[in-house]
Protein backbone atom coordinates (compact mmCIF):
# COMPACT_ATOMS: atom_id res chain seq x y z
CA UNK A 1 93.96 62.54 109.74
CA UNK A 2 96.05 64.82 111.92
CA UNK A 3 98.74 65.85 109.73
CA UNK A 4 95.79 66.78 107.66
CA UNK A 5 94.17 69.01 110.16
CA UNK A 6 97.87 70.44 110.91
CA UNK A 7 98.99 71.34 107.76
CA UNK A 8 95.38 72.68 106.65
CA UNK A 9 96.03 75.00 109.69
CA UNK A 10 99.51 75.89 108.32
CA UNK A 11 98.26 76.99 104.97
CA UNK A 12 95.43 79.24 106.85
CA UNK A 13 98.05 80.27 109.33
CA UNK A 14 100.54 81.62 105.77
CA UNK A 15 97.39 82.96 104.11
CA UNK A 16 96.07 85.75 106.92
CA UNK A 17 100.27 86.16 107.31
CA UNK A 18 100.06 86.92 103.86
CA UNK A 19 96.96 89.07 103.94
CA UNK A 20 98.61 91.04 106.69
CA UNK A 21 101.93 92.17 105.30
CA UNK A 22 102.03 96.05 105.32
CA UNK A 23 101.87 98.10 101.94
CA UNK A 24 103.91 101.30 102.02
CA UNK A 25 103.53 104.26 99.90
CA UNK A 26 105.17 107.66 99.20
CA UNK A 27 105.08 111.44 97.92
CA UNK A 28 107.66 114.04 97.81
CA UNK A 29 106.76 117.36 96.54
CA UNK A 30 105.99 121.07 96.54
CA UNK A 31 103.40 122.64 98.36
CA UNK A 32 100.55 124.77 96.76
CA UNK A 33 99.35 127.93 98.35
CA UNK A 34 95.80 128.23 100.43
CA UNK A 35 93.79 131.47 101.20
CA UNK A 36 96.15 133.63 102.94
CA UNK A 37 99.39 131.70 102.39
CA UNK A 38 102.02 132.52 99.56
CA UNK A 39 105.21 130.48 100.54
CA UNK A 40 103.48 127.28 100.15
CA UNK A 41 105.54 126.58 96.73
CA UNK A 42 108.93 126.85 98.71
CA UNK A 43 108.07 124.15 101.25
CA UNK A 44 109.05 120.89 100.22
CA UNK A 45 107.00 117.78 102.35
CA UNK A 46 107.67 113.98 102.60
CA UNK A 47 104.76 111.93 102.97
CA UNK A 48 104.71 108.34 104.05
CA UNK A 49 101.35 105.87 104.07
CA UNK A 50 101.48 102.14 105.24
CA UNK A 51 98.56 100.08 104.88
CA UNK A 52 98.19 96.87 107.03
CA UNK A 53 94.92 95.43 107.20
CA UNK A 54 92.15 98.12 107.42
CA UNK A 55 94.49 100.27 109.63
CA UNK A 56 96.43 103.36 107.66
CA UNK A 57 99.24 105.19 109.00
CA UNK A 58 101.36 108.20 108.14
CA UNK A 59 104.21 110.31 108.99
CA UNK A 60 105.04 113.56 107.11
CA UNK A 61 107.93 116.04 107.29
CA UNK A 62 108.34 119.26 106.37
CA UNK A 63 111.95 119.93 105.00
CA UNK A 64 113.43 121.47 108.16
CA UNK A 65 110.80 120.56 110.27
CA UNK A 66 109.36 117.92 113.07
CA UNK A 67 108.36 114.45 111.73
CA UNK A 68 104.32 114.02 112.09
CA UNK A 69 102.30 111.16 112.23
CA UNK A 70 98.18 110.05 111.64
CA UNK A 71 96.18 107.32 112.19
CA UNK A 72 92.89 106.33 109.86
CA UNK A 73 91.19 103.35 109.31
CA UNK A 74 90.40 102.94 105.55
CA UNK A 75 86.89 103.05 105.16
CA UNK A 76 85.08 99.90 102.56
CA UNK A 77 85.69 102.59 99.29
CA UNK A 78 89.13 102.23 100.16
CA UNK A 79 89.13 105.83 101.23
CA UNK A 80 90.90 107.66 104.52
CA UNK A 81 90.02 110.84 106.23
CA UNK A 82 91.55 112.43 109.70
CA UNK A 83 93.58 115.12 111.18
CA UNK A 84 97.05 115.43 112.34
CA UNK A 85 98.13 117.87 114.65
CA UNK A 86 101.36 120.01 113.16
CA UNK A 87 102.30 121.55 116.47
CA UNK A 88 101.30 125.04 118.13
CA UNK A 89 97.34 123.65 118.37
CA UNK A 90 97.03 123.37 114.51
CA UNK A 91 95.68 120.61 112.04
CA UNK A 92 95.89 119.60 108.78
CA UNK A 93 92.64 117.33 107.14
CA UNK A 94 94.80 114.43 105.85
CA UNK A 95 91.91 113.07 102.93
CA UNK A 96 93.38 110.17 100.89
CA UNK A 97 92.65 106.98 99.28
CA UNK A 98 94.39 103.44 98.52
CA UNK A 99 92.96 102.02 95.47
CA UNK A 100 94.89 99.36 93.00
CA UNK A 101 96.22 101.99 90.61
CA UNK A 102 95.19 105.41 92.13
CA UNK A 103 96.29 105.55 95.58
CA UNK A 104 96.55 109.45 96.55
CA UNK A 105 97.14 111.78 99.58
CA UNK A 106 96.56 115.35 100.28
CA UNK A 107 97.04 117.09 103.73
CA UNK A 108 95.07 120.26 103.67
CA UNK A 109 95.74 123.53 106.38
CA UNK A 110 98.86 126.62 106.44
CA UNK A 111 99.31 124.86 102.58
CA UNK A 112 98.45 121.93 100.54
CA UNK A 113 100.71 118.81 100.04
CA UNK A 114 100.02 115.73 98.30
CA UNK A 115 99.22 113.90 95.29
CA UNK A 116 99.58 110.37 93.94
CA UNK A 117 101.17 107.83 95.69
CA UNK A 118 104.11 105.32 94.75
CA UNK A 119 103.77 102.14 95.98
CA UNK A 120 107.31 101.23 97.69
């Protein structure tokens, strides 16, 4: 009866190991211009989204500029909204979602970057 209750504990023990594992996603691309901006389409930005559990992080960079990060949780629509700070006291509204299929990201403030993610 023990190895029973010790292997039934393995097999819970691989499944939340399994339900754990980080997903990581991707976008590379162009920027498009906001009200008073007109340089936005020169600015190339790396964005990077991991999923692990409910907890979604991100790091972006600017070509040429500091790597940034943000922290959501993913809400039960599968949906994420926060801001990350971009340095000199400004934000960016990072608004994305991680749905089978149609997993997106778009970080809104000097310009807009983002678009659909590819799952690594």
């Amino acid at each position: 009866m023990r190895g029973i209750v010790v292997m039934a504990g393995a097999v819970l023990a691989l499944a939340g190991a399994a339900q754990a594992q980080p997903v990581a996603y991707s976008w590379t691309g162009m920027g498009t211009n906001v009200q008073g901006s007109s340089k936005c389409p020169t600015y190339k930005m790396t964005i990077d989204v991991t999923l692990e559990g409910s907890k979604v992080t991100g790091r972006f960079q600017q070509q040429g500029r500091p790597e940034r990060h943000f922290e959501a949780a993913l809400g039960a629509d599968r949906a994420f909204r926060t801001k990350a700070e971009v340095g000199g006291g400004g934000t960016m509204d990072v608004i994305g979602s991680l749905k089978e299929g149609d997993s997106t990201v778009v970080l809104d403030g000097y310009c807009k970057f983002g678009g659909t993610l590819t799952k690594k």
